[in-house]
PDB file of N, CA and C in Angstrom:
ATOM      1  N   UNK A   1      45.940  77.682 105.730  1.00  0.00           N
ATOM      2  CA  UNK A   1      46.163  76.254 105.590  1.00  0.00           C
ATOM      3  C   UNK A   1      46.657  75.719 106.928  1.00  0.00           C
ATOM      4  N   UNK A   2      46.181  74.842 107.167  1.00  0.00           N
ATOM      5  CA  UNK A   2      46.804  73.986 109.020  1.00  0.00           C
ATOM      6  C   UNK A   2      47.016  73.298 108.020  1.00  0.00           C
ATOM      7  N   UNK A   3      48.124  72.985 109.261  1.00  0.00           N
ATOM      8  CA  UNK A   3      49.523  71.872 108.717  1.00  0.00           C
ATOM      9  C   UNK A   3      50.022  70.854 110.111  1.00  0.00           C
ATOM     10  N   UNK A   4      50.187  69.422 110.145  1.00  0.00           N
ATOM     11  CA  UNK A   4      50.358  68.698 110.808  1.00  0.00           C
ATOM     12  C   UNK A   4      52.015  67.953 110.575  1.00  0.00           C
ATOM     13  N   UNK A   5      52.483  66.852 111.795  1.00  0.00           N
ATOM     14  CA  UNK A   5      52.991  66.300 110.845  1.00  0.00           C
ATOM     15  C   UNK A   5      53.820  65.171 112.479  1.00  0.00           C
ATOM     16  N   UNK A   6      54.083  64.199 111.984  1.00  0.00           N
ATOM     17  CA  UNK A   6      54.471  63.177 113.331  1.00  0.00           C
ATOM     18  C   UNK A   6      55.535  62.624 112.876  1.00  0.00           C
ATOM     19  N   UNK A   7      56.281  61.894 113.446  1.00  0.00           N
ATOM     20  CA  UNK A   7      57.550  61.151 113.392  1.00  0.00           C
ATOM     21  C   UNK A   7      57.632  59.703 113.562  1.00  0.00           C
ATOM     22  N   UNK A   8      58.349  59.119 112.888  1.00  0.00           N
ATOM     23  CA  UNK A   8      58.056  57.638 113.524  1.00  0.00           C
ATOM     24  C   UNK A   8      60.168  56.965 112.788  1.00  0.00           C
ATOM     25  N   UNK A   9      60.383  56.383 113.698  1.00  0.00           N
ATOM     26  CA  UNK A   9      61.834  55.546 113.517  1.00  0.00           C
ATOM     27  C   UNK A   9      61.789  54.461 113.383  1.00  0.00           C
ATOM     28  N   UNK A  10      62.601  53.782 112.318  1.00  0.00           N
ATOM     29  CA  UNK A  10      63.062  52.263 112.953  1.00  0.00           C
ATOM     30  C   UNK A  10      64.655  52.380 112.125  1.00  0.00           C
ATOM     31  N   UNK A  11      65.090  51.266 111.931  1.00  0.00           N
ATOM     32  CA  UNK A  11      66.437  50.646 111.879  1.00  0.00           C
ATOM     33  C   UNK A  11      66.334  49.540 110.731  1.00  0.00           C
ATOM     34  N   UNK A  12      67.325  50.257 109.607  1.00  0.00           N
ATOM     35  CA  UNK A  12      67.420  49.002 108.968  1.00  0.00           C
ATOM     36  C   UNK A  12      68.846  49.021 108.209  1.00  0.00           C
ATOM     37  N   UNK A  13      69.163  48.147 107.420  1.00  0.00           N
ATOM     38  CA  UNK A  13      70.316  47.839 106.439  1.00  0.00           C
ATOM     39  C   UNK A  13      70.144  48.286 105.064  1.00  0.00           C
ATOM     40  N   UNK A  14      70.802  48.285 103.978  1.00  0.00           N
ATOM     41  CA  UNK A  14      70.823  48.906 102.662  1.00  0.00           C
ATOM     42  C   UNK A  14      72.052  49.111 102.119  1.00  0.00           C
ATOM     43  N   UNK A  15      72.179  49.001 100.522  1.00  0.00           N
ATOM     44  CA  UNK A  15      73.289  48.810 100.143  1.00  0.00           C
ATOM     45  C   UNK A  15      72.621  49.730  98.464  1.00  0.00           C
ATOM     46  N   UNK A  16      73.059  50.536  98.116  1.00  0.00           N
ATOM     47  CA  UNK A  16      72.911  51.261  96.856  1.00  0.00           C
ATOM     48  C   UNK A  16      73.696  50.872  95.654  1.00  0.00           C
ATOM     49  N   UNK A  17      73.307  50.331  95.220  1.00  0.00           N
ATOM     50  CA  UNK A  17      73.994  49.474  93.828  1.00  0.00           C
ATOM     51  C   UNK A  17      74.607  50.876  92.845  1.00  0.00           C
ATOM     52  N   UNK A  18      75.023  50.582  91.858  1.00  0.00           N
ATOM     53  CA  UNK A  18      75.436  51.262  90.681  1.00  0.00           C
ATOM     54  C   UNK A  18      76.451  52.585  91.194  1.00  0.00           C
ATOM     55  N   UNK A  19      77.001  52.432  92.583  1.00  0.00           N
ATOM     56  CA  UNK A  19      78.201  53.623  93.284  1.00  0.00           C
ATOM     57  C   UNK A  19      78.922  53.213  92.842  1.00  0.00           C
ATOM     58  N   UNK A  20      80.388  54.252  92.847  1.00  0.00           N
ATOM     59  CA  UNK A  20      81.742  53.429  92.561  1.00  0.00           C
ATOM     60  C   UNK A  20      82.229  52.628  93.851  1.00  0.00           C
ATOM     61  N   UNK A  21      83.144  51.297  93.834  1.00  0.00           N
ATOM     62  CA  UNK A  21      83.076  50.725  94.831  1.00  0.00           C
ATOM     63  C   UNK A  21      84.079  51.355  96.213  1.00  0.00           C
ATOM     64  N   UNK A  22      84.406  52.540  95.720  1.00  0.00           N
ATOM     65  CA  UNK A  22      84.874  53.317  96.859  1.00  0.00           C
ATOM     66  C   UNK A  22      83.745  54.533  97.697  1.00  0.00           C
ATOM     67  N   UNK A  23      82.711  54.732  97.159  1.00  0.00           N
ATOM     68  CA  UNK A  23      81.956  55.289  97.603  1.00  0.00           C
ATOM     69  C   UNK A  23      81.536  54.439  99.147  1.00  0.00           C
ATOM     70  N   UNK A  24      81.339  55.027 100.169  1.00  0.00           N
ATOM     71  CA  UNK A  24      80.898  54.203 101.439  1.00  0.00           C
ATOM     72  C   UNK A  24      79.506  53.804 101.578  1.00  0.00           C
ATOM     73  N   UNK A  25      78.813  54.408 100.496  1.00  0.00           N
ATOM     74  CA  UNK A  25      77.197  53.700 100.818  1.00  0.00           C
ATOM     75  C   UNK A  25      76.979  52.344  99.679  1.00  0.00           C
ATOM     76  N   UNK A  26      77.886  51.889  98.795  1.00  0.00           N
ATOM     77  CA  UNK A  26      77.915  50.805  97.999  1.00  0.00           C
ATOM     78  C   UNK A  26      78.068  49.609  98.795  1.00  0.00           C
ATOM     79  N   UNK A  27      78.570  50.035 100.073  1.00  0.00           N
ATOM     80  CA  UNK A  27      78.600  48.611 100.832  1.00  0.00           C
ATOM     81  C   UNK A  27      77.878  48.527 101.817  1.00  0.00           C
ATOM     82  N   UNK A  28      77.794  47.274 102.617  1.00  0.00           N
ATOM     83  CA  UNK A  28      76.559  47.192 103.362  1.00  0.00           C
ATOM     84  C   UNK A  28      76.189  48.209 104.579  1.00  0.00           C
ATOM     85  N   UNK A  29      75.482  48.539 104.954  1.00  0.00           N
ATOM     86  CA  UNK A  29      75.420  49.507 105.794  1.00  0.00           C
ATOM     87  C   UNK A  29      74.235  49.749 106.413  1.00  0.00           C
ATOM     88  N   UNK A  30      73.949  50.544 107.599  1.00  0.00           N
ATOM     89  CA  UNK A  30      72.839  50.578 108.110  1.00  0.00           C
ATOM     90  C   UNK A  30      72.406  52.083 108.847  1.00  0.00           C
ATOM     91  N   UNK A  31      70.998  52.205 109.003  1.00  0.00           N
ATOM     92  CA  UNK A  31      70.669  53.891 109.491  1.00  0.00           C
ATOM     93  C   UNK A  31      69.917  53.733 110.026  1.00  0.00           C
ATOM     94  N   UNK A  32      69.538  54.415 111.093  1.00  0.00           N
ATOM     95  CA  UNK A  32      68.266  54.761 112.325  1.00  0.00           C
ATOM     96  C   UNK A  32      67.473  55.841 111.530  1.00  0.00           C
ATOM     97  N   UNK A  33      66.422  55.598 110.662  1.00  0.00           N
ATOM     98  CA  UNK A  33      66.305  56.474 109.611  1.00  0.00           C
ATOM     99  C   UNK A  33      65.050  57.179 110.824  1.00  0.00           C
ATOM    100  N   UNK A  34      64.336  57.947 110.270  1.00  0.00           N
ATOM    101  CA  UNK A  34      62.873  58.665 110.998  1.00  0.00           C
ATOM    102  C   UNK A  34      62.356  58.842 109.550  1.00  0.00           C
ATOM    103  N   UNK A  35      61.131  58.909 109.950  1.00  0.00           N
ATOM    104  CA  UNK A  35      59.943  59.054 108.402  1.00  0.00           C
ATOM    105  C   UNK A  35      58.539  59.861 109.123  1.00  0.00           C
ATOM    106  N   UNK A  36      58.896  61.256 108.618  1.00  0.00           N
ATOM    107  CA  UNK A  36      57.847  62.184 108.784  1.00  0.00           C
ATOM    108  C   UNK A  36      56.619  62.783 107.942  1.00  0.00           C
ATOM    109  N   UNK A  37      55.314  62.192 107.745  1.00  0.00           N
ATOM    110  CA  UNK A  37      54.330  62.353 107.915  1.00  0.00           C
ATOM    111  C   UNK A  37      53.424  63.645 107.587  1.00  0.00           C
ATOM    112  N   UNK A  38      53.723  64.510 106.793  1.00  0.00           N
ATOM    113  CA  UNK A  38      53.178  65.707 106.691  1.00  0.00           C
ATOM    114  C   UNK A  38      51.689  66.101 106.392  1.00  0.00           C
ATOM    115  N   UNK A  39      50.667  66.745 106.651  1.00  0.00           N
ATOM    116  CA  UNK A  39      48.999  66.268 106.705  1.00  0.00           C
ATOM    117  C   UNK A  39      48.602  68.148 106.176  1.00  0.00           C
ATOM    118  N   UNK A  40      48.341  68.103 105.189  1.00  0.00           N
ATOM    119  CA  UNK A  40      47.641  70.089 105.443  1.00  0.00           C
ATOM    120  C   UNK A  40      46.383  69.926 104.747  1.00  0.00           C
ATOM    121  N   UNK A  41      45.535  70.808 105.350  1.00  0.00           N
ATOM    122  CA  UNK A  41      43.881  71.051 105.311  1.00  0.00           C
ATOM    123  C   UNK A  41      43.393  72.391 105.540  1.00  0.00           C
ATOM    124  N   UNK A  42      42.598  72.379 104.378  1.00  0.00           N
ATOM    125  CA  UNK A  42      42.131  74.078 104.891  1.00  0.00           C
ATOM    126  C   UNK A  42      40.841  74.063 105.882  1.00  0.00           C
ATOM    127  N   UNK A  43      40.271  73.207 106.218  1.00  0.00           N
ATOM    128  CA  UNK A  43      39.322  73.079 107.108  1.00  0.00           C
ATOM    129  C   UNK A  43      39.780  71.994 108.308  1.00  0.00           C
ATOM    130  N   UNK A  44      38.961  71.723 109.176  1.00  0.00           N
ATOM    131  CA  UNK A  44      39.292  70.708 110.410  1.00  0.00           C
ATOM    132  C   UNK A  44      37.576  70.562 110.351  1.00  0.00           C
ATOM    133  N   UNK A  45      38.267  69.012 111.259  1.00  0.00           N
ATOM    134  CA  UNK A  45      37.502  68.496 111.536  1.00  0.00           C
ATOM    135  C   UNK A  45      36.112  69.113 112.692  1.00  0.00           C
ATOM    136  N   UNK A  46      35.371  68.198 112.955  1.00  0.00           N
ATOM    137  CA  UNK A  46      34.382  68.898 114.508  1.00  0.00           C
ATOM    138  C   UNK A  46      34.839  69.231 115.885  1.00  0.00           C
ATOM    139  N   UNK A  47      36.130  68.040 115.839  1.00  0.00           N
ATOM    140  CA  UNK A  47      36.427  68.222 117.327  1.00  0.00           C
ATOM    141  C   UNK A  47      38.030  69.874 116.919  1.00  0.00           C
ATOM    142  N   UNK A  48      38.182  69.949 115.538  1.00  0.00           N
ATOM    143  CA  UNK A  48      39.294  70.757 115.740  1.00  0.00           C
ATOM    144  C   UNK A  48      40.803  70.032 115.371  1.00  0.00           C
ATOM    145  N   UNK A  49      40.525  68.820 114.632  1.00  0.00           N
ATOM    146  CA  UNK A  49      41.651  68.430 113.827  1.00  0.00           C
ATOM    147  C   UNK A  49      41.992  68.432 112.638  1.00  0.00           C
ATOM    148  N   UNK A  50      42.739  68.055 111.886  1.00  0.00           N
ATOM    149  CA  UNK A  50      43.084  67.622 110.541  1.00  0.00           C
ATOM    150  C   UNK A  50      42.319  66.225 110.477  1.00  0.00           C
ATOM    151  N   UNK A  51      43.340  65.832 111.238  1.00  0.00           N
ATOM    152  CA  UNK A  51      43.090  64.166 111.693  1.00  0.00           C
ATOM    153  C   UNK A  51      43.758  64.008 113.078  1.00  0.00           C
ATOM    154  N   UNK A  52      42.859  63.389 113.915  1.00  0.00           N
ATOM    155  CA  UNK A  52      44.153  62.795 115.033  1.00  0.00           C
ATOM    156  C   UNK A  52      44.954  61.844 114.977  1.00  0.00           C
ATOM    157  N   UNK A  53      46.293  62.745 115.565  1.00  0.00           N
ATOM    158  CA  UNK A  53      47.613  62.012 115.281  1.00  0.00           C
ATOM    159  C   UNK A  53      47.260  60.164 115.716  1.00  0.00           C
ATOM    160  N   UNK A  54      46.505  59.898 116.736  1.00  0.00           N
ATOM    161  CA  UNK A  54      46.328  58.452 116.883  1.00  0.00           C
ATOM    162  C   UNK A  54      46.282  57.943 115.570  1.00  0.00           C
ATOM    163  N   UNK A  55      45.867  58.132 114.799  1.00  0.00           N
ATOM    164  CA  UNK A  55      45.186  57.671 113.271  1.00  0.00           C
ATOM    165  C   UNK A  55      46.236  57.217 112.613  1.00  0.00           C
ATOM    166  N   UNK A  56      47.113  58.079 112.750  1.00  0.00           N
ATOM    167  CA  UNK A  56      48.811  58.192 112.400  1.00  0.00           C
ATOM    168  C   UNK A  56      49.650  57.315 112.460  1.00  0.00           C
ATOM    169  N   UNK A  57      49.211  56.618 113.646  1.00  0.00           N
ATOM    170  CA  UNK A  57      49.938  55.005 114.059  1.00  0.00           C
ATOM    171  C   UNK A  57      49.913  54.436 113.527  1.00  0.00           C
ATOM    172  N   UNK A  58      49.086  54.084 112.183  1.00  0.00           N
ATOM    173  CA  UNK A  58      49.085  53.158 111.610  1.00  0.00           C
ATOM    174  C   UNK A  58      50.292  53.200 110.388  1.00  0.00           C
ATOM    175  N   UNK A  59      50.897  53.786 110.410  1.00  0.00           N
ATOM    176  CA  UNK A  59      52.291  54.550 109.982  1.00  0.00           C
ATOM    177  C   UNK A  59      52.996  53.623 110.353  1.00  0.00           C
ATOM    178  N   UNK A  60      53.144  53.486 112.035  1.00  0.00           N
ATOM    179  CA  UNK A  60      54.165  53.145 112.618  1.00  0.00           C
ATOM    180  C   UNK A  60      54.221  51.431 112.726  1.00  0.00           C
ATOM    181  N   UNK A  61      52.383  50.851 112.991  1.00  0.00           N
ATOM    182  CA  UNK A  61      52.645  49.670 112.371  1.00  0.00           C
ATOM    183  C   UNK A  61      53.149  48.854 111.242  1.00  0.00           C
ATOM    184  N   UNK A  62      52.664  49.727 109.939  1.00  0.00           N
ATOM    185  CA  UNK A  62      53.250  49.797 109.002  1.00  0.00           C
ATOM    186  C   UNK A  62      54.911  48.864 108.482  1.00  0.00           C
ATOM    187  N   UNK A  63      55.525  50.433 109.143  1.00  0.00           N
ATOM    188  CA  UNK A  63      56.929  49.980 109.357  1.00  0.00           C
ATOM    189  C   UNK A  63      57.374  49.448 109.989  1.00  0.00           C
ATOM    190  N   UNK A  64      57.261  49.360 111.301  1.00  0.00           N
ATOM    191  CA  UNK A  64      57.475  47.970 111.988  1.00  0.00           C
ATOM    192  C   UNK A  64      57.274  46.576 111.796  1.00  0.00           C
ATOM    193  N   UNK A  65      56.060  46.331 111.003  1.00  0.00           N
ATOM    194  CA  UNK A  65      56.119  45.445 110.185  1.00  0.00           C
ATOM    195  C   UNK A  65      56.473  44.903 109.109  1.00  0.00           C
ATOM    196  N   UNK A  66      57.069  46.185 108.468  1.00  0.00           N
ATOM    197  CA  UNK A  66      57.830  45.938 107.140  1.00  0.00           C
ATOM    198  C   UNK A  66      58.843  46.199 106.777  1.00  0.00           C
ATOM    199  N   UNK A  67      59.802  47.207 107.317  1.00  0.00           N
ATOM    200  CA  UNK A  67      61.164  47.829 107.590  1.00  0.00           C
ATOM    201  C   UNK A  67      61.829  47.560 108.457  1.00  0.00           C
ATOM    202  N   UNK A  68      60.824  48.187 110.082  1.00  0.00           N
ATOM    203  CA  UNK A  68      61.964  47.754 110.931  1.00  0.00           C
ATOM    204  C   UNK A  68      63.106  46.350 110.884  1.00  0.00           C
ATOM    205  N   UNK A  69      64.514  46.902 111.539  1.00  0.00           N
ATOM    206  CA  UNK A  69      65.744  45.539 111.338  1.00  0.00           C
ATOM    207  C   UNK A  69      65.673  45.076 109.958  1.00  0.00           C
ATOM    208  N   UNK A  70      65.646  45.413 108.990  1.00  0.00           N
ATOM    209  CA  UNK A  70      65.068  44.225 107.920  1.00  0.00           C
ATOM    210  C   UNK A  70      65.907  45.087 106.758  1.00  0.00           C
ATOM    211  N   UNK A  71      66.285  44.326 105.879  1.00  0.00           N
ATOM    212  CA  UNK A  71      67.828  44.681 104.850  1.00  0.00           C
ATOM    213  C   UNK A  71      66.241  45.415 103.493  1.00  0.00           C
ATOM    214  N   UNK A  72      66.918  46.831 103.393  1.00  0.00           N
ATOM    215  CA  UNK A  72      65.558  47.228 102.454  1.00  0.00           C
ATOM    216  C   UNK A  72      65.563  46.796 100.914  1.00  0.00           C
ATOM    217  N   UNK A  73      67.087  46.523 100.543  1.00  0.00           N
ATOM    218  CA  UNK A  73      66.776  45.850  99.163  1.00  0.00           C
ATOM    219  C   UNK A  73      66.060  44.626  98.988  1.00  0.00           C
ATOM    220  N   UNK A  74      66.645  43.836 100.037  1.00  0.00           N
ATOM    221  CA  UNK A  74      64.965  42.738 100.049  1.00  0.00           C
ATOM    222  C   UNK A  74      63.584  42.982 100.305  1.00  0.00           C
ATOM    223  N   UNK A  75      63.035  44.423 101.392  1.00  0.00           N
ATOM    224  CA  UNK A  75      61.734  44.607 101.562  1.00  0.00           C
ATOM    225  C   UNK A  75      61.547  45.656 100.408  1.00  0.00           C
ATOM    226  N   UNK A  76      62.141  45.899  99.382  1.00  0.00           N
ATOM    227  CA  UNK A  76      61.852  46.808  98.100  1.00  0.00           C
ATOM    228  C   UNK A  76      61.779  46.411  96.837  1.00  0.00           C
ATOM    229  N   UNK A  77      62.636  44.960  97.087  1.00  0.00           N
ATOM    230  CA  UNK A  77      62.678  44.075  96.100  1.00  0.00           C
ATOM    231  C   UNK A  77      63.779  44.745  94.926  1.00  0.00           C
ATOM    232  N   UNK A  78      64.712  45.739  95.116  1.00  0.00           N
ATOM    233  CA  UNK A  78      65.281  46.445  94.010  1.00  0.00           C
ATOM    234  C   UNK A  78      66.521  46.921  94.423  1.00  0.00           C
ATOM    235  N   UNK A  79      67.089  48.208  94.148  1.00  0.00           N
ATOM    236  CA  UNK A  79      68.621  48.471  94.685  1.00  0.00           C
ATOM    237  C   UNK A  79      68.085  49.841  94.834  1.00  0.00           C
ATOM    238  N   UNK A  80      66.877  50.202  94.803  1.00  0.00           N
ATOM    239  CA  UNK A  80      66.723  51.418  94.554  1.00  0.00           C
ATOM    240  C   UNK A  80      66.210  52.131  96.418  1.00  0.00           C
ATOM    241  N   UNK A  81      67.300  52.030  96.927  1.00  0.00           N
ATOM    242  CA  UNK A  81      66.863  52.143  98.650  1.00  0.00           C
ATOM    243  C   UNK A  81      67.421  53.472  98.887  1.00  0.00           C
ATOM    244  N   UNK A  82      66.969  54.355  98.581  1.00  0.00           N
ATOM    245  CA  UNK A  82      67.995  56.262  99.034  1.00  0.00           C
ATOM    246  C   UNK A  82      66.846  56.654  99.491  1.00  0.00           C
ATOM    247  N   UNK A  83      67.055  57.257 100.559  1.00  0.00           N
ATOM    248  CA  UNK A  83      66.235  58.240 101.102  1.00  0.00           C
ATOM    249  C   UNK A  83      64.940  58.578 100.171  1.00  0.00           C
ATOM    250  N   UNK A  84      65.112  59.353  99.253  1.00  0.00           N
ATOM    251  CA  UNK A  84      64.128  59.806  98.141  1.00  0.00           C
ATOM    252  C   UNK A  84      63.215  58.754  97.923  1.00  0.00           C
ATOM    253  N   UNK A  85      63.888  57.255  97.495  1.00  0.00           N
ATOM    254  CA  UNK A  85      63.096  56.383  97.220  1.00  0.00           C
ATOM    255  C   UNK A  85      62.166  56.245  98.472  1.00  0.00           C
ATOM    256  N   UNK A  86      62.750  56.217  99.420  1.00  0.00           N
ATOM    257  CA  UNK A  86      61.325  55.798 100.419  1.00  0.00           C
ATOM    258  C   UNK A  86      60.556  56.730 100.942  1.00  0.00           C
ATOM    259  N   UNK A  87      61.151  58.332 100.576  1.00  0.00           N
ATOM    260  CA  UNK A  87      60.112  59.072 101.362  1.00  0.00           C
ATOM    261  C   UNK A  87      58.833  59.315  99.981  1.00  0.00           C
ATOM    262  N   UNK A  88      58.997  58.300  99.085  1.00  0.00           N
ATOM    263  CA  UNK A  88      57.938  58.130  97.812  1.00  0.00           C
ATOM    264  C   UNK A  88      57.237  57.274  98.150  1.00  0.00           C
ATOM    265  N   UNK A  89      57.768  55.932  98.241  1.00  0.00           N
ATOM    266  CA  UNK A  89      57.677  54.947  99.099  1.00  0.00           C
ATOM    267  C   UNK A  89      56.323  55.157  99.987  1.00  0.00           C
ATOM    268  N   UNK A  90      56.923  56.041 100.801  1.00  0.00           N
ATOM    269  CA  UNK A  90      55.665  56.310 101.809  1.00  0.00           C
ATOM    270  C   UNK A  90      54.947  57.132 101.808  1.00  0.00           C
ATOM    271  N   UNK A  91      55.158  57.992 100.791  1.00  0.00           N
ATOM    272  CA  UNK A  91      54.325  59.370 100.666  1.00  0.00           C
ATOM    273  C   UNK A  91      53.133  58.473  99.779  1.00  0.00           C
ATOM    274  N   UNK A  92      53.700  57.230  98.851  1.00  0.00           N
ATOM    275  CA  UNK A  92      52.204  56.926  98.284  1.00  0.00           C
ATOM    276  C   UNK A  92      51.837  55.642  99.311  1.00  0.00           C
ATOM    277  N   UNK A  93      52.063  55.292 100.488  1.00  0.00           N
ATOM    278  CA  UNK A  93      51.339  54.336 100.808  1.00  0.00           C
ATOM    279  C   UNK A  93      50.640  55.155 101.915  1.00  0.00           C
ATOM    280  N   UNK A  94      50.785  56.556 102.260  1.00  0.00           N
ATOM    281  CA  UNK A  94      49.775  57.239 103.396  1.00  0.00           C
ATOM    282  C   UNK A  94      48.640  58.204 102.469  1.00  0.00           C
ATOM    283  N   UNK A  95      49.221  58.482 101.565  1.00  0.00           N
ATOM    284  CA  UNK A  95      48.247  58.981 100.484  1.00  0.00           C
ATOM    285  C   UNK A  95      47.141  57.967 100.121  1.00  0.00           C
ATOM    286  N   UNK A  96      47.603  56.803 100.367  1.00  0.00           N
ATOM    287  CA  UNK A  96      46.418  55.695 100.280  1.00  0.00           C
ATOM    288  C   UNK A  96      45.366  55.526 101.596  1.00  0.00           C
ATOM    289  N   UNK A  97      46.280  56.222 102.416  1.00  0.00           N
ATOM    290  CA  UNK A  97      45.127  56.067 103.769  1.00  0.00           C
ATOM    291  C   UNK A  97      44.830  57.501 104.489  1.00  0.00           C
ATOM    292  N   UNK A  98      45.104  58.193 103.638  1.00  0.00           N
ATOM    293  CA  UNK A  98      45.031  59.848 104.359  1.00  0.00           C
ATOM    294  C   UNK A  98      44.727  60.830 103.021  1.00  0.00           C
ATOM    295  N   UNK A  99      44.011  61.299 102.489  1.00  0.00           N
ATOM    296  CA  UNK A  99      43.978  62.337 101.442  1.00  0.00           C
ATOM    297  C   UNK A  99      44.804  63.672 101.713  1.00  0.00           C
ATOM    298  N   UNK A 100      44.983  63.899 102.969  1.00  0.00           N
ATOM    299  CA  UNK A 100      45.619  65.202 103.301  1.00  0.00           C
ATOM    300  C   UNK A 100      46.608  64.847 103.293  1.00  0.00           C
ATOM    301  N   UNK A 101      47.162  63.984 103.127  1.00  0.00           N
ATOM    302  CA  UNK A 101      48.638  63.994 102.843  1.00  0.00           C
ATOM    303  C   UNK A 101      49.317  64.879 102.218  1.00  0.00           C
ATOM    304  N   UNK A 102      50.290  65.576 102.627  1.00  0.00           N
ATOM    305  CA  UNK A 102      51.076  66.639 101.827  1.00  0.00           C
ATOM    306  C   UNK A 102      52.453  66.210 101.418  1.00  0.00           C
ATOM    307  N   UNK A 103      53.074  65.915 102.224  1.00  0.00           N
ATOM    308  CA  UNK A 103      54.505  65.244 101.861  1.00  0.00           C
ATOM    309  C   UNK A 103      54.957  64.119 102.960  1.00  0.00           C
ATOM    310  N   UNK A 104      55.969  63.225 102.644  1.00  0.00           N
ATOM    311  CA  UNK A 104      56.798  62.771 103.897  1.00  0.00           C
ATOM    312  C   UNK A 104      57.982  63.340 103.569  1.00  0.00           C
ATOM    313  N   UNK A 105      58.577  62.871 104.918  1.00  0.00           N
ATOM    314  CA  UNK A 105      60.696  63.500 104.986  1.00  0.00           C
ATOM    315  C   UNK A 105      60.909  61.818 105.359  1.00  0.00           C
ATOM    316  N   UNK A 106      62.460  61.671 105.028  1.00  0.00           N
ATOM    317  CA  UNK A 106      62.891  60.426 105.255  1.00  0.00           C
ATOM    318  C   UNK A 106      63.812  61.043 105.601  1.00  0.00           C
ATOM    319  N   UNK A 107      65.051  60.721 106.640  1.00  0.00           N
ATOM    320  CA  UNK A 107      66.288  61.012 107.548  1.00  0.00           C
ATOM    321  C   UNK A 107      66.922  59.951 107.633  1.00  0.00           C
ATOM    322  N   UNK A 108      67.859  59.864 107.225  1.00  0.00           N
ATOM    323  CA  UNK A 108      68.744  58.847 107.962  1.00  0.00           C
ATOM    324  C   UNK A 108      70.234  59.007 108.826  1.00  0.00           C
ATOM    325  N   UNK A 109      69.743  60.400 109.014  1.00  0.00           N
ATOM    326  CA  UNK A 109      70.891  61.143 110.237  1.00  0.00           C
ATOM    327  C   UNK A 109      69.993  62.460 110.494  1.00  0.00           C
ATOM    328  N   UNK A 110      70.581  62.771 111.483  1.00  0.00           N
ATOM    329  CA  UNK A 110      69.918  64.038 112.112  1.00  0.00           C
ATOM    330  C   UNK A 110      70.215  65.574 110.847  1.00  0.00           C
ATOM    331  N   UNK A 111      70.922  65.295 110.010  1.00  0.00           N
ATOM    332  CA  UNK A 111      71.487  66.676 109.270  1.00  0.00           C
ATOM    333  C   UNK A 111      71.140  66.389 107.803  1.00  0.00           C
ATOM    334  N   UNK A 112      70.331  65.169 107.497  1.00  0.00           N
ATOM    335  CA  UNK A 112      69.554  65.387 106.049  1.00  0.00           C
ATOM    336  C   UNK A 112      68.239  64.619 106.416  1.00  0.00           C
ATOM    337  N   UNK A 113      67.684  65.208 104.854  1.00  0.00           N
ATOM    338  CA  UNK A 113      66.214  64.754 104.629  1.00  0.00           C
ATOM    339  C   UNK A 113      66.181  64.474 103.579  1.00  0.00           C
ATOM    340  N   UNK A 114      65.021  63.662 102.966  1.00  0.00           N
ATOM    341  CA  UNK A 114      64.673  63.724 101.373  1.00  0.00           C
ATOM    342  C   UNK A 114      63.082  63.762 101.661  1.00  0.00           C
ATOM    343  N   UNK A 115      62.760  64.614 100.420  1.00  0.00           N
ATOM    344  CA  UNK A 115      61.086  64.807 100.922  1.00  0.00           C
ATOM    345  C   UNK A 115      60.680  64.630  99.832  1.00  0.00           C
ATOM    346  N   UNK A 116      59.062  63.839  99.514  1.00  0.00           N
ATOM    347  CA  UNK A 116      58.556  63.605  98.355  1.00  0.00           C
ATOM    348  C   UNK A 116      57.206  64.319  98.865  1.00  0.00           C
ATOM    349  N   UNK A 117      56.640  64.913  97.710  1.00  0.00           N
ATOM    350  CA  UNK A 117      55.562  65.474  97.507  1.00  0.00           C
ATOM    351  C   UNK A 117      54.340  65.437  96.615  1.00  0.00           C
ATOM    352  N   UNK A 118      53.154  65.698  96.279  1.00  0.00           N
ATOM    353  CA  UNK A 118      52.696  65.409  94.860  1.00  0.00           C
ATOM    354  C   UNK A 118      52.825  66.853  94.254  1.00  0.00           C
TER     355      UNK A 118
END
């Protein structure tokens, strides 16, 4: 099985409803999250890819257009903004433009992940 997989960052705000109000993520807050991209194929392409990572960018427009700076309970419309939620989030909106999609990771510090898969 070849296995791929790219990175892309932006910056936003979020607030997780239903914490106790001493918990520190119940209040407003913000993360330099990264959202990784995972691609596996048992064959390649002609030239010797999965897919080229260029293709991938469209990832990054994506979020830049829809995340980056931008408070995610309003671009989610819900309270439901944790890690998990968006690496679903995005695992089904690249699954819409990539079949090899295998999983994404969502980070919002260098020492966790949440990964969604099918």
């Amino acid at each position: 099985m070849y296995r791929i997989a790219k990175k892309f960052t932006f910056s936003a705000s979020h607030q997780i409803k239903g914490l106790p109000e001493t918990h520190k993520c119940s209040r407003l807050h913000g993360h330099n999250y990264s959202v990784e991209v995972i691609l596996e194929s048992e064959t390649l392409n002609g030239v010797g890819f999965i897919r080229d990572y260029a293709e991938l960018d469209a990832l990054q427009d994506y979020i830049k257009l829809k995340f980056d700076h931008r408070h995610l309970n309003d671009v989610l419309g819900d309270d439901f903004t944790t890690a998990e939620h968006l690496a679903r989030h995005f695992f089904e909106w690249c699954k819409g433009a990539w079949p090899e999609v295998a999983a994404v990771r969502v980070s919002e510090n260098i020492n966790t992940w949440a990964e969604y898969k099918a």
